[in-house]
N, C-alpha and C. Protein backbone atom coordinates (compact mmCIF):
# COMPACT_ATOMS: atom_id res chain seq x y z
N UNK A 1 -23.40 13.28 -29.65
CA UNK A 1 -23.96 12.10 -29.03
C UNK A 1 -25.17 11.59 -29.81
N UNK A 2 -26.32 12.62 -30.01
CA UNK A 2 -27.47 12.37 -31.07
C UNK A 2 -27.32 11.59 -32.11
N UNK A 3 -25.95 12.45 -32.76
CA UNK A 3 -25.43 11.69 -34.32
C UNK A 3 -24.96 10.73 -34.59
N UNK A 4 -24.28 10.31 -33.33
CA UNK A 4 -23.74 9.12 -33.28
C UNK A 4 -24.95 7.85 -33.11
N UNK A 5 -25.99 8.18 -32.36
CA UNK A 5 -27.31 7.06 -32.41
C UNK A 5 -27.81 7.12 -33.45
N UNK A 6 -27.88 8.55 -33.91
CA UNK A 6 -28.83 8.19 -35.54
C UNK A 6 -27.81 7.55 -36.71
N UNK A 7 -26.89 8.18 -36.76
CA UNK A 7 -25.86 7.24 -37.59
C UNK A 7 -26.23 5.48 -37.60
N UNK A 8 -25.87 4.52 -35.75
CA UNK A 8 -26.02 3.51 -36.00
C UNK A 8 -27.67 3.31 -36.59
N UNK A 9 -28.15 3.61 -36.30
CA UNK A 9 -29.66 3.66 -36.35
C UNK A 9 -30.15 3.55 -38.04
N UNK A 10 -29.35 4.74 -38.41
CA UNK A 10 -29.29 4.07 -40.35
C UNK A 10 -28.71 2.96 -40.88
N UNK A 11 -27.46 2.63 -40.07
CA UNK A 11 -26.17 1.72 -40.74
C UNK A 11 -27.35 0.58 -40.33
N UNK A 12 -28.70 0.34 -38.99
CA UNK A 12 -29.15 -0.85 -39.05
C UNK A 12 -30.24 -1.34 -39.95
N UNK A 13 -30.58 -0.11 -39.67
CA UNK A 13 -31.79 0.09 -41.01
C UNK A 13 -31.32 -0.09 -42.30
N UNK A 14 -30.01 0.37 -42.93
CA UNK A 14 -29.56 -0.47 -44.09
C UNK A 14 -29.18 -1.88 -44.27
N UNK A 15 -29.01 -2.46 -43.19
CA UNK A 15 -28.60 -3.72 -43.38
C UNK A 15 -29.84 -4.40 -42.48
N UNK A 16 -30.86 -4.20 -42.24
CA UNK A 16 -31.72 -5.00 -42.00
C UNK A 16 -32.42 -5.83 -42.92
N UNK A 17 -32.72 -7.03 -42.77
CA UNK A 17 -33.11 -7.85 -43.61
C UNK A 17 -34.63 -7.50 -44.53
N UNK A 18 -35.52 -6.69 -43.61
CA UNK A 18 -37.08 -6.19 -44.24
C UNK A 18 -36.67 -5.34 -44.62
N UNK A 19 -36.11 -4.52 -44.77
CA UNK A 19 -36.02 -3.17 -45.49
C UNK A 19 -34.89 -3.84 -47.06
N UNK A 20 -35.87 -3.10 -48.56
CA UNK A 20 -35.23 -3.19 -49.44
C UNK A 20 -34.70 -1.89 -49.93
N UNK A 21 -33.60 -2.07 -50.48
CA UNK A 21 -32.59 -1.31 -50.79
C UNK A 21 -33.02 0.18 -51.79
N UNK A 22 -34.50 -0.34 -52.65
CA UNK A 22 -34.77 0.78 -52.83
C UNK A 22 -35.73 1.86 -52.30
N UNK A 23 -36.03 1.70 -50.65
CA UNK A 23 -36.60 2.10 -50.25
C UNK A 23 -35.82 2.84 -49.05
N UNK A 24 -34.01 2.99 -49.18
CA UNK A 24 -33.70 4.09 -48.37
C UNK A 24 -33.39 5.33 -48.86
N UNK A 25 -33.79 5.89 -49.92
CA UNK A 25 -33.90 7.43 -50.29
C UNK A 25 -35.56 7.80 -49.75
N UNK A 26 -36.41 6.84 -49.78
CA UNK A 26 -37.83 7.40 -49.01
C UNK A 26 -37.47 7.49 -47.83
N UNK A 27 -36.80 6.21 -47.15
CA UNK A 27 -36.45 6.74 -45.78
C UNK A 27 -36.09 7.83 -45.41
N UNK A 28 -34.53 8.60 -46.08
CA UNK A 28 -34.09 9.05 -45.75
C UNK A 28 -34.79 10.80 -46.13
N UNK A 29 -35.62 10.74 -47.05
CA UNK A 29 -36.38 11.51 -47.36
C UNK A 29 -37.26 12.04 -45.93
N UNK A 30 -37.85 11.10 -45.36
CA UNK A 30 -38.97 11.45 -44.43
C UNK A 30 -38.10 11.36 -42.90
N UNK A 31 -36.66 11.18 -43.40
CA UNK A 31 -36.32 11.51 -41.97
C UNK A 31 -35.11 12.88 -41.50
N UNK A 32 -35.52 13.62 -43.03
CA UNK A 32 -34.57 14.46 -43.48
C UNK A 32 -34.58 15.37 -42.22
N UNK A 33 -36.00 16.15 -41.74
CA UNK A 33 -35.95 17.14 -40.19
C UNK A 33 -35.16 16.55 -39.16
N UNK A 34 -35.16 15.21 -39.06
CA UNK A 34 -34.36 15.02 -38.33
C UNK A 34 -32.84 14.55 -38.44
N UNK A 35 -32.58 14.77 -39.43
CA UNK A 35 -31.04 14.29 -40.08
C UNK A 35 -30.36 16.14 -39.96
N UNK A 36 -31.38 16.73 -40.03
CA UNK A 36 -31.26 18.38 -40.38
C UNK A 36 -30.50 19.20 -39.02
N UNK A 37 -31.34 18.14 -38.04
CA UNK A 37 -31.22 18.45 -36.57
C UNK A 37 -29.77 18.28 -36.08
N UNK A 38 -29.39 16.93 -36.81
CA UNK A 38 -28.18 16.45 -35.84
C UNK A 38 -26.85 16.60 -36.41
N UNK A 39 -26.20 17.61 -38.08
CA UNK A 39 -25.64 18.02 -38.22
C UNK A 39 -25.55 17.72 -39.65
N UNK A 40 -24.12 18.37 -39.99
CA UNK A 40 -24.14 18.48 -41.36
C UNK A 40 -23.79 17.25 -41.69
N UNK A 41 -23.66 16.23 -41.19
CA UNK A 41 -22.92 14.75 -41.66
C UNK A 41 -24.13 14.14 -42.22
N UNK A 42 -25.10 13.93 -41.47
CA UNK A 42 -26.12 13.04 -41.36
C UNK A 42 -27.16 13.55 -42.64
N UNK A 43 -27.20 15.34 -42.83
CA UNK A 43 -28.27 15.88 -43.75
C UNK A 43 -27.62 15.66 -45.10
N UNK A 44 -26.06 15.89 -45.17
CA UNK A 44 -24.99 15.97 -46.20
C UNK A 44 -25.26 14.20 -47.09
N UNK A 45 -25.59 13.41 -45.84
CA UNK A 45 -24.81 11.90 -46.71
C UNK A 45 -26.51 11.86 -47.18
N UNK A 46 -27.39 12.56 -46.58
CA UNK A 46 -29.04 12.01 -47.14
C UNK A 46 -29.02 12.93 -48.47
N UNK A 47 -28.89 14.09 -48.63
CA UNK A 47 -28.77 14.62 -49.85
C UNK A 47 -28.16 14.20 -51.01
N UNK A 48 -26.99 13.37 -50.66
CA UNK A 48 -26.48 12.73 -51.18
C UNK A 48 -27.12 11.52 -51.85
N UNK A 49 -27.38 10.85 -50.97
CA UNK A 49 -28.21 9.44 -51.10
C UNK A 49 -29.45 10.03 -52.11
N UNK A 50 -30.14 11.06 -51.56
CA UNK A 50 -31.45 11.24 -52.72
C UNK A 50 -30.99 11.67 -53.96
N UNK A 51 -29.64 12.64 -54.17
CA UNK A 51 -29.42 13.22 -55.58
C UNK A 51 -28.77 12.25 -56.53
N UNK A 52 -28.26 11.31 -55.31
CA UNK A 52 -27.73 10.08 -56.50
C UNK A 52 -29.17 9.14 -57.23
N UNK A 53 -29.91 9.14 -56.11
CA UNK A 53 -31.37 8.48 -56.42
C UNK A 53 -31.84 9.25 -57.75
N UNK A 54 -31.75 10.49 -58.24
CA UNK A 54 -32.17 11.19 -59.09
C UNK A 54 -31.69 10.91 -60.01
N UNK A 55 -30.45 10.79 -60.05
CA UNK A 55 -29.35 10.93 -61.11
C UNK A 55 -29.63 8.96 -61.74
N UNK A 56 -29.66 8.32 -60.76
CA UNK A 56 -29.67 7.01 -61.35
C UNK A 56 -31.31 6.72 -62.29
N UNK A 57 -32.47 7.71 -61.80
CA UNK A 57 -33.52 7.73 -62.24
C UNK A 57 -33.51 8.41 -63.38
N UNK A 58 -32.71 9.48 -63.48
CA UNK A 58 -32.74 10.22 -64.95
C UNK A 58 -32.16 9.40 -65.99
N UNK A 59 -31.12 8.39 -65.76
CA UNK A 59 -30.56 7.71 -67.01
C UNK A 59 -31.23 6.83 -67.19
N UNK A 60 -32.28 5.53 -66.02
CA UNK A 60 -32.94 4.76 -66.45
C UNK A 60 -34.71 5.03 -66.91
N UNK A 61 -34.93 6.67 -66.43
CA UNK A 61 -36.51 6.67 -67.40
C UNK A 61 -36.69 7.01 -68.55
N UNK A 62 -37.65 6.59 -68.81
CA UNK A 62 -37.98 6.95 -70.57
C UNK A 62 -38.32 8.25 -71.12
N UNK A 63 -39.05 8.41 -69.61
CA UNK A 63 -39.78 10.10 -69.78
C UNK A 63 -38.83 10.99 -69.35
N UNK A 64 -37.39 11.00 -69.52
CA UNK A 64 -36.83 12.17 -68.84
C UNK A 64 -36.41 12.91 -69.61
N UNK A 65 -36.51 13.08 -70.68
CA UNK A 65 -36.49 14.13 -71.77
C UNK A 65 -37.62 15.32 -71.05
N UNK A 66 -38.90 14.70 -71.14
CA UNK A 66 -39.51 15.80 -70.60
C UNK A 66 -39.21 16.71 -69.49
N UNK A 67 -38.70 16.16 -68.72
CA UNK A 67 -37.90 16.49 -67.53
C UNK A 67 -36.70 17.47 -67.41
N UNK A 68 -35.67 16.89 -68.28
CA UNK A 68 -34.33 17.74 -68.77
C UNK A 68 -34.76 18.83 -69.54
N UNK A 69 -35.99 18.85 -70.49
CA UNK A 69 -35.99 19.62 -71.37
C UNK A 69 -37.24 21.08 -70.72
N UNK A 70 -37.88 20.33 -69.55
CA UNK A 70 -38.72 20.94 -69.00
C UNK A 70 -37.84 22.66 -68.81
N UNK A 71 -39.09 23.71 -68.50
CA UNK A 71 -38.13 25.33 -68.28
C UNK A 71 -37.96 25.16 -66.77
N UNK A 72 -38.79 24.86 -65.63
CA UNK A 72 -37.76 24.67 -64.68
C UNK A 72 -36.44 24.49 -64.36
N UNK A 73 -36.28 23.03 -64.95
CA UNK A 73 -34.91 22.49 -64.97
C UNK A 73 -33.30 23.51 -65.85
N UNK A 74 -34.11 23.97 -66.86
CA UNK A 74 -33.07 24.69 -67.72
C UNK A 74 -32.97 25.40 -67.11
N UNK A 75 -34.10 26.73 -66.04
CA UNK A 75 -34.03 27.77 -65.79
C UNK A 75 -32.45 28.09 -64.39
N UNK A 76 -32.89 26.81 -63.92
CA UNK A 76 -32.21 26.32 -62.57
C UNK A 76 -30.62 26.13 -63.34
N UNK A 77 -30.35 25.22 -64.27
CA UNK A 77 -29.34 24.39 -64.82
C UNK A 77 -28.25 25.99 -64.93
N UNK A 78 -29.05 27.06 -66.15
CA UNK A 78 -28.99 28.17 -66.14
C UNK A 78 -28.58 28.78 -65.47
N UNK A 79 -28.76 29.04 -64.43
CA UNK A 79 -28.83 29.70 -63.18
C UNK A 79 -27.07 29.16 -62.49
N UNK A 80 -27.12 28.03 -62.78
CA UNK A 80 -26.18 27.62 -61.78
C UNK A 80 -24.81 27.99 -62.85
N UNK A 81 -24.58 27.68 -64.33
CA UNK A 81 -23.81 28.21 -65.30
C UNK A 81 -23.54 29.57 -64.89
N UNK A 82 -24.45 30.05 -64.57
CA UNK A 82 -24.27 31.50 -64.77
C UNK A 82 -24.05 31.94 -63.12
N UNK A 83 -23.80 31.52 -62.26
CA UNK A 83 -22.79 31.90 -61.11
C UNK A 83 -21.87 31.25 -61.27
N UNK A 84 -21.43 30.69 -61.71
CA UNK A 84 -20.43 29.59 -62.12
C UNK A 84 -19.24 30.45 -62.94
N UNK A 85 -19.71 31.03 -63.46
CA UNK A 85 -19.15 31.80 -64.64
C UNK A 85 -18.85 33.41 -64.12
N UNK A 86 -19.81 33.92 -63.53
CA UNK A 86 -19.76 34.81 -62.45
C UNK A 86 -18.65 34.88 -61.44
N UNK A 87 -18.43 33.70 -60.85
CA UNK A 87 -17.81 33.06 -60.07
C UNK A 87 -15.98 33.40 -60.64
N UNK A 88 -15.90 33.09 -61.65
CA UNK A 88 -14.61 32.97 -62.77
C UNK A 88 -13.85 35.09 -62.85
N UNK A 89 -14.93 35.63 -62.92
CA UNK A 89 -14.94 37.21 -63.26
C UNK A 89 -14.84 38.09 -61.48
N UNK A 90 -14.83 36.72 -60.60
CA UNK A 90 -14.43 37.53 -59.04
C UNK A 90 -12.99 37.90 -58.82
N UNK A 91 -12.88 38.72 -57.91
CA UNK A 91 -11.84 39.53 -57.67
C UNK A 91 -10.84 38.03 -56.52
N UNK A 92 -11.78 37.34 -55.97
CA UNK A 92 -10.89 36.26 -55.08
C UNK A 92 -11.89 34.88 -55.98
N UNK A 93 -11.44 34.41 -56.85
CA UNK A 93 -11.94 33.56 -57.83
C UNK A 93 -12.35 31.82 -56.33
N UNK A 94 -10.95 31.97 -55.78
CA UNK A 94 -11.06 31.01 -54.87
C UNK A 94 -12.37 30.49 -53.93
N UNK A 95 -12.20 31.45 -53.47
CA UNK A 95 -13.19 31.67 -52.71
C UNK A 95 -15.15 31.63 -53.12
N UNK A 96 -14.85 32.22 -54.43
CA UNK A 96 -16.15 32.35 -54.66
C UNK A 96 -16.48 31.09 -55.36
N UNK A 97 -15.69 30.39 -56.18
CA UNK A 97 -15.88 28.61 -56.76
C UNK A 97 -16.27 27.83 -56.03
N UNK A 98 -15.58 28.05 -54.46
CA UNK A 98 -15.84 27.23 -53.08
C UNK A 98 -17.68 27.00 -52.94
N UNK A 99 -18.63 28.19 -52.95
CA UNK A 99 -19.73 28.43 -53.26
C UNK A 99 -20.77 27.94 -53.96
N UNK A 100 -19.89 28.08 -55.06
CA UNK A 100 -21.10 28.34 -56.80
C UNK A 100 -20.73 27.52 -57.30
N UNK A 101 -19.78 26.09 -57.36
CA UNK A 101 -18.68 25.23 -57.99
C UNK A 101 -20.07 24.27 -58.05
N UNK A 102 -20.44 23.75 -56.97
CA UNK A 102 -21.38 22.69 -56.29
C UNK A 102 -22.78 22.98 -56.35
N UNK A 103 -23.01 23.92 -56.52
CA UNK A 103 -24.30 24.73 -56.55
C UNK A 103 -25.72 23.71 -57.48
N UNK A 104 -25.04 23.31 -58.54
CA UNK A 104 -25.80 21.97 -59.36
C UNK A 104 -26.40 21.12 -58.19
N UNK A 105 -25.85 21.01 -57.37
CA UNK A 105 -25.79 19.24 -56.36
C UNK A 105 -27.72 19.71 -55.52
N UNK A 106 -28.05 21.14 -55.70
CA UNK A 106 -29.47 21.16 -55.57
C UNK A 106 -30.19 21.33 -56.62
N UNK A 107 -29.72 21.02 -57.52
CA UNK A 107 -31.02 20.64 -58.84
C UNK A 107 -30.89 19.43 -58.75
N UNK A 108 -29.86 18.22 -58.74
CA UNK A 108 -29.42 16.87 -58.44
C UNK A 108 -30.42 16.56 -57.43
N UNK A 109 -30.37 16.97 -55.96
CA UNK A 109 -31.07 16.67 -54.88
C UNK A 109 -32.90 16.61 -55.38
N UNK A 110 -33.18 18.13 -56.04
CA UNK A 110 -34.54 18.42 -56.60
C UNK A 110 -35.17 17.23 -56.98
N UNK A 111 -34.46 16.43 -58.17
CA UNK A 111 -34.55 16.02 -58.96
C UNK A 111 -35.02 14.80 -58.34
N UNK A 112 -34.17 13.87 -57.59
CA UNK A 112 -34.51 13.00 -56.39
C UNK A 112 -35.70 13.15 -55.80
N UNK A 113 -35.65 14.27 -55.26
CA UNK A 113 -37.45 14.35 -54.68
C UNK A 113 -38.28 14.33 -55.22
N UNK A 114 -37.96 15.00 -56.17
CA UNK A 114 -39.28 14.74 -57.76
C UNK A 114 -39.01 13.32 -57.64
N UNK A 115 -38.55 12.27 -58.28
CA UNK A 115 -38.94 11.01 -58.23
C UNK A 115 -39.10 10.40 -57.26
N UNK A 116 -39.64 10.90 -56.20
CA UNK A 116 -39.99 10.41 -55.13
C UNK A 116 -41.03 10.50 -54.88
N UNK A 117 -41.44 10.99 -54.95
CA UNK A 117 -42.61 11.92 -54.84
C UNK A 117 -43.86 11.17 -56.03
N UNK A 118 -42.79 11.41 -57.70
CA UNK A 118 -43.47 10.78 -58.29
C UNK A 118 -44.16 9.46 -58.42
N UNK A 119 -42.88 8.84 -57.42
CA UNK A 119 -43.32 7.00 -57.92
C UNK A 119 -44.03 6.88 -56.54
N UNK A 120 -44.39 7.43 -55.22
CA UNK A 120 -45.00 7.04 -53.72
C UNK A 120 -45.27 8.59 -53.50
N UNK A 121 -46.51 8.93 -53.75
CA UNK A 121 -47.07 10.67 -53.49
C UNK A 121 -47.50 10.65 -51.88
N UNK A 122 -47.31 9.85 -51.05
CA UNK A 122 -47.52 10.13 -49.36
C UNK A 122 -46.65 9.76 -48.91
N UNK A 123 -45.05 10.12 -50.20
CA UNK A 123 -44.35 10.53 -49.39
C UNK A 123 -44.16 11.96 -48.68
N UNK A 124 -45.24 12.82 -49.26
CA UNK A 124 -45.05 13.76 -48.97
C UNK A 124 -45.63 14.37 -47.35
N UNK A 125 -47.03 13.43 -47.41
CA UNK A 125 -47.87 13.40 -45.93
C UNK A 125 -46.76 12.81 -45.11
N UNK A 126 -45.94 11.58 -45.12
CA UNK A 126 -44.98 10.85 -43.94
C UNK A 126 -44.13 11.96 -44.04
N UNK A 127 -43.79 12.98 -44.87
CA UNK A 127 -42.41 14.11 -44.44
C UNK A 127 -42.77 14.86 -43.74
N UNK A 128 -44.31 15.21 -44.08
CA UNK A 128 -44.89 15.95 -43.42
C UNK A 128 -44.97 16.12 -41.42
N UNK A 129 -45.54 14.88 -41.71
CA UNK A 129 -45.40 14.34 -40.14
C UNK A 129 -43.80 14.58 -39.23
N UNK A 130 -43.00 13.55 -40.06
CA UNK A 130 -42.02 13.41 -39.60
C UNK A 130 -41.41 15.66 -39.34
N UNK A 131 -41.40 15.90 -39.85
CA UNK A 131 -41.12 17.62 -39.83
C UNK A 131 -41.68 18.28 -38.50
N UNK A 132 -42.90 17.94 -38.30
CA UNK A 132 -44.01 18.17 -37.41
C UNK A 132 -43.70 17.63 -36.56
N UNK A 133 -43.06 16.30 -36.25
CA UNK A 133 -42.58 15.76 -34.84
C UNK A 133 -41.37 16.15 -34.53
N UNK A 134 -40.95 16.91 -35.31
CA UNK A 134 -38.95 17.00 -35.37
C UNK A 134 -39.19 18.73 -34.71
N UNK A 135 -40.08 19.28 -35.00
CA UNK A 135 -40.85 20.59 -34.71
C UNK A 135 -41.49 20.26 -32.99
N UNK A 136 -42.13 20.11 -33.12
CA UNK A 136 -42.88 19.46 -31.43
C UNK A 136 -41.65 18.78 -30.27
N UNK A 137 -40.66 18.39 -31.08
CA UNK A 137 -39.41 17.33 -29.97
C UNK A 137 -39.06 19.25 -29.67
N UNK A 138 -38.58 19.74 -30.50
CA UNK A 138 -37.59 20.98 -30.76
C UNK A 138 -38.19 21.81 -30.22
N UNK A 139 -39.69 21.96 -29.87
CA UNK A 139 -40.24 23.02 -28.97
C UNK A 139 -40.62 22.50 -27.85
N UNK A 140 -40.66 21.45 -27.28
CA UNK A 140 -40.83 20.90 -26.13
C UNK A 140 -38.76 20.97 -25.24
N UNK A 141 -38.26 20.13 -25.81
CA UNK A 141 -36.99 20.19 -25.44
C UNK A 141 -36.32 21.93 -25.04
N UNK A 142 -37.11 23.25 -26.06
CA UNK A 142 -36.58 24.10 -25.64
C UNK A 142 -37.15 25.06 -24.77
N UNK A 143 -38.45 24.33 -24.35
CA UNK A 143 -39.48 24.82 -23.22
C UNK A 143 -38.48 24.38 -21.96
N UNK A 144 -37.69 23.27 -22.48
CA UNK A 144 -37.25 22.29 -20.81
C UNK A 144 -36.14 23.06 -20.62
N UNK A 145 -35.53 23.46 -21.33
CA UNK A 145 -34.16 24.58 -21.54
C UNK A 145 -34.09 25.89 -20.91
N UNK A 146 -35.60 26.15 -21.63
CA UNK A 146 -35.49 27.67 -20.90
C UNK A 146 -35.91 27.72 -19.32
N UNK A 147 -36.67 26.55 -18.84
CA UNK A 147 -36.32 26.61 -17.83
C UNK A 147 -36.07 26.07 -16.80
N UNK A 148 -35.09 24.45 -17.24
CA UNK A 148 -33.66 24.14 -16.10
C UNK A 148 -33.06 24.77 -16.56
N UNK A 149 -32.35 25.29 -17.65
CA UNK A 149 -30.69 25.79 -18.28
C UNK A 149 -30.38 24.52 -18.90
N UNK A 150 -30.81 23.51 -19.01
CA UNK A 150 -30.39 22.64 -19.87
C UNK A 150 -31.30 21.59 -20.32
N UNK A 151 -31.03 21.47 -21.50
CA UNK A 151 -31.68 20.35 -22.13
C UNK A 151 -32.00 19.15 -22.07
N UNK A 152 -32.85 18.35 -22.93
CA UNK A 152 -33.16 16.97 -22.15
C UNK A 152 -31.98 15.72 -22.39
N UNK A 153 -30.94 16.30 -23.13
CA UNK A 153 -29.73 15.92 -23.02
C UNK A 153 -28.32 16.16 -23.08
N UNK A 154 -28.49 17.43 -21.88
CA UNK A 154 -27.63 18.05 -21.28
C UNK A 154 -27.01 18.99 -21.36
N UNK A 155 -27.39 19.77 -22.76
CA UNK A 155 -26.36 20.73 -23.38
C UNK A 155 -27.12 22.07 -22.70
N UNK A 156 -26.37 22.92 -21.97
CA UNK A 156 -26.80 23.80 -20.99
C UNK A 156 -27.26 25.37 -22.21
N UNK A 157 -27.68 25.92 -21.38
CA UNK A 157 -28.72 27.21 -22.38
C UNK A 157 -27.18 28.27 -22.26
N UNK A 158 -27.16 28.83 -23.50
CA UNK A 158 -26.12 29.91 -23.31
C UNK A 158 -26.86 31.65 -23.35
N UNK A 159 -25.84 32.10 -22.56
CA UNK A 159 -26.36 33.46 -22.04
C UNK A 159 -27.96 33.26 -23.07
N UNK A 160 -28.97 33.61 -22.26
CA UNK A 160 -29.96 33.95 -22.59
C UNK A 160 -30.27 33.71 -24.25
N UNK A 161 -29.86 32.27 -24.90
CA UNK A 161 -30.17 31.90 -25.99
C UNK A 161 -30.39 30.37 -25.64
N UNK A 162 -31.41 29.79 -26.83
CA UNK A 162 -31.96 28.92 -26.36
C UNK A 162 -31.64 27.75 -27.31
N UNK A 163 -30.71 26.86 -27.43
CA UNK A 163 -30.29 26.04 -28.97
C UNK A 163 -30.79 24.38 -28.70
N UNK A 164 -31.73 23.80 -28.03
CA UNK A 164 -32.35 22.96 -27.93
C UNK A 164 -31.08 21.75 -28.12
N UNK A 165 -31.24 20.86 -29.43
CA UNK A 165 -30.61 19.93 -29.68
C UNK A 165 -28.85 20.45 -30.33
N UNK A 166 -29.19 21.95 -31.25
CA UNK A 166 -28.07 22.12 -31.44
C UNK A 166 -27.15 22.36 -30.80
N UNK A 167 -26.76 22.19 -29.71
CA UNK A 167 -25.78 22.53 -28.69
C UNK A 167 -25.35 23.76 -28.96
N UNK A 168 -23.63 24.15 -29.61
CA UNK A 168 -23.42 25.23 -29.47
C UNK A 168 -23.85 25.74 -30.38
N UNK A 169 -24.38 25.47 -31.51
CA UNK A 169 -24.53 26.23 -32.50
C UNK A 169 -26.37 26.71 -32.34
N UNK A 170 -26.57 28.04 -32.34
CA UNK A 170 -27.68 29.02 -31.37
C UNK A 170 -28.44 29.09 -33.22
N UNK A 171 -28.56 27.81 -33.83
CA UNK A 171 -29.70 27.97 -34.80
C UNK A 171 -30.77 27.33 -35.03
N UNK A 172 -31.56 27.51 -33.37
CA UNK A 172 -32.60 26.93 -33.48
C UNK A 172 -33.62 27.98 -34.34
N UNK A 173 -33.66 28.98 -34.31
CA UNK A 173 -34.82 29.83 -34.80
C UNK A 173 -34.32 29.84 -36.32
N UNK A 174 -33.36 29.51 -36.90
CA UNK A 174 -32.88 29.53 -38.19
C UNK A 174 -33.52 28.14 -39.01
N UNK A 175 -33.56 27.35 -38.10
CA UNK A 175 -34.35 26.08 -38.51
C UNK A 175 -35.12 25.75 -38.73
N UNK A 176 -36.29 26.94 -37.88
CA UNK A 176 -37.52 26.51 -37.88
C UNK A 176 -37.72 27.08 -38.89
N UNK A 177 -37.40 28.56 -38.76
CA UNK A 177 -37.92 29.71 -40.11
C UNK A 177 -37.64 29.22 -41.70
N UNK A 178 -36.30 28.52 -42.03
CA UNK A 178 -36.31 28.24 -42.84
C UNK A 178 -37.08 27.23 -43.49
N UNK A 179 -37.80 26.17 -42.25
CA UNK A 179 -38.13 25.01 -42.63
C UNK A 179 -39.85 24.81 -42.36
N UNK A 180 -40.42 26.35 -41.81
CA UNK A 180 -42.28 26.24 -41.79
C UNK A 180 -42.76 26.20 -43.10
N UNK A 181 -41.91 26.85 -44.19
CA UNK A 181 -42.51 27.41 -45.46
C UNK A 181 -42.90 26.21 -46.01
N UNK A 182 -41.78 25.51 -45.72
CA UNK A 182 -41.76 23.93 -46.76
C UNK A 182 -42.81 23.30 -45.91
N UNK A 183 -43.17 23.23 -44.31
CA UNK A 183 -44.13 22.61 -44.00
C UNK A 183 -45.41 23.30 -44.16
N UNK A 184 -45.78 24.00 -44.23
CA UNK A 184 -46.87 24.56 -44.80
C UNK A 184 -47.50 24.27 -46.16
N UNK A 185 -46.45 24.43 -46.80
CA UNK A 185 -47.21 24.01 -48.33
C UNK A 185 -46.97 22.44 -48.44
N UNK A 186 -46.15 21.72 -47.77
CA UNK A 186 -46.84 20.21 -47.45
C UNK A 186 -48.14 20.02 -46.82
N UNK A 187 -48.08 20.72 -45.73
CA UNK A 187 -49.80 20.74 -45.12
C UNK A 187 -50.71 21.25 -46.16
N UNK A 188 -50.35 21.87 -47.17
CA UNK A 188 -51.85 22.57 -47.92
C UNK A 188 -51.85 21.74 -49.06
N UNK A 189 -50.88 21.01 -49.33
CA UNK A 189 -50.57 20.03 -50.39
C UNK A 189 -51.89 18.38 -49.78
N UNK A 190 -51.70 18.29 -48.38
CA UNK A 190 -51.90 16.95 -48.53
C UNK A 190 -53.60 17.19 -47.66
N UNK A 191 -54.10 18.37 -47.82
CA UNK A 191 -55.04 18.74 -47.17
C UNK A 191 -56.22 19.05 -48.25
């Protein structure tokens, strides 16, 4: 139900007349906690949207030699060759390509945020925020959970687990944990 409002909610925001066209990878940048929230469709097509943002930025800057040639980038590039290849020497080859095949598409994504970052640097304070309110909805909503049994839009608490917006899927504590680190060193970044 969520995904379906935030969905229209982008499709209007792209076709609204004030908003220019190169300003929906920032959008979608600072509304990533909450794209994160409402499933893999919504986080999948923004990752998307920013790694293509990267990719179209690496062929039109001047400075991206420094960039490609930088040891980060190789170390990563590296990295991904070499499960890749790993990948080839498995006992169920299938299975493990499924994995490690795509594995590039987060140096792609990286890469996006780096130029994001680079050309508007508060984008990092508005992610910040936006994370922090997507955090505060997600602990308020699962205060209301634990105790009606259901959420502030309807999805009932299962045996003694508490999944706020995610309905059935019980990864609210997977969300947060994975996602304080990154808000933290945004907070010490813009502090």
């Amino acid at each position: 139900k969520i995904s379906i409002f935030i969905l229209f909610y982008f499709i209007y925001i792209m076709l609204s007349p004030k908003i220019n066209l190169i300003k929906i990878p920032e959008i979608l940048f600072i509304l990533l906690p909450f794209s994160l929230i409402t499933g893999p469709f919504l986080s999948g097509l923004s990752s998307i949207v920013i790694a293509f943002y990267g990719i179209l930025y690496l062929i039109y800057d001047k400075n991206a030699k420094n960039i490609i040639f930088g040891k980060l980038f190789i170390i990563i590039f590296l990295f991904s060759v070499l499960i890749i290849i790993s990948s080839l020497f498995s006992s169920s080859q299938i299975y493990s390509l499924k994995s490690s095949l795509f594995y590039f598409r987060f140096l792609l994504f990286s890469l996006g945020i780096y130029y994001l970052l680079i050309k508007n640097p508060k984008l990092i304070k508005q992610f910040f925020y936006s994370g922090l309110l997507a955090c505060v909805i997600l602990f308020i909503d699962s205060i209301f959970q634990f105790f009606y049994g259901f959420n502030l839009i309807g999805f009932e608490k299962h045996v003694n687990r508490i999944s706020s917006f995610f309905g059935d899927e019980l990864i609210l504590g997977s969300y947060i944990s994975k996602l304080i680190g990154i808000y933290i060193v945004c907070f010490l970044i813009i502090e």
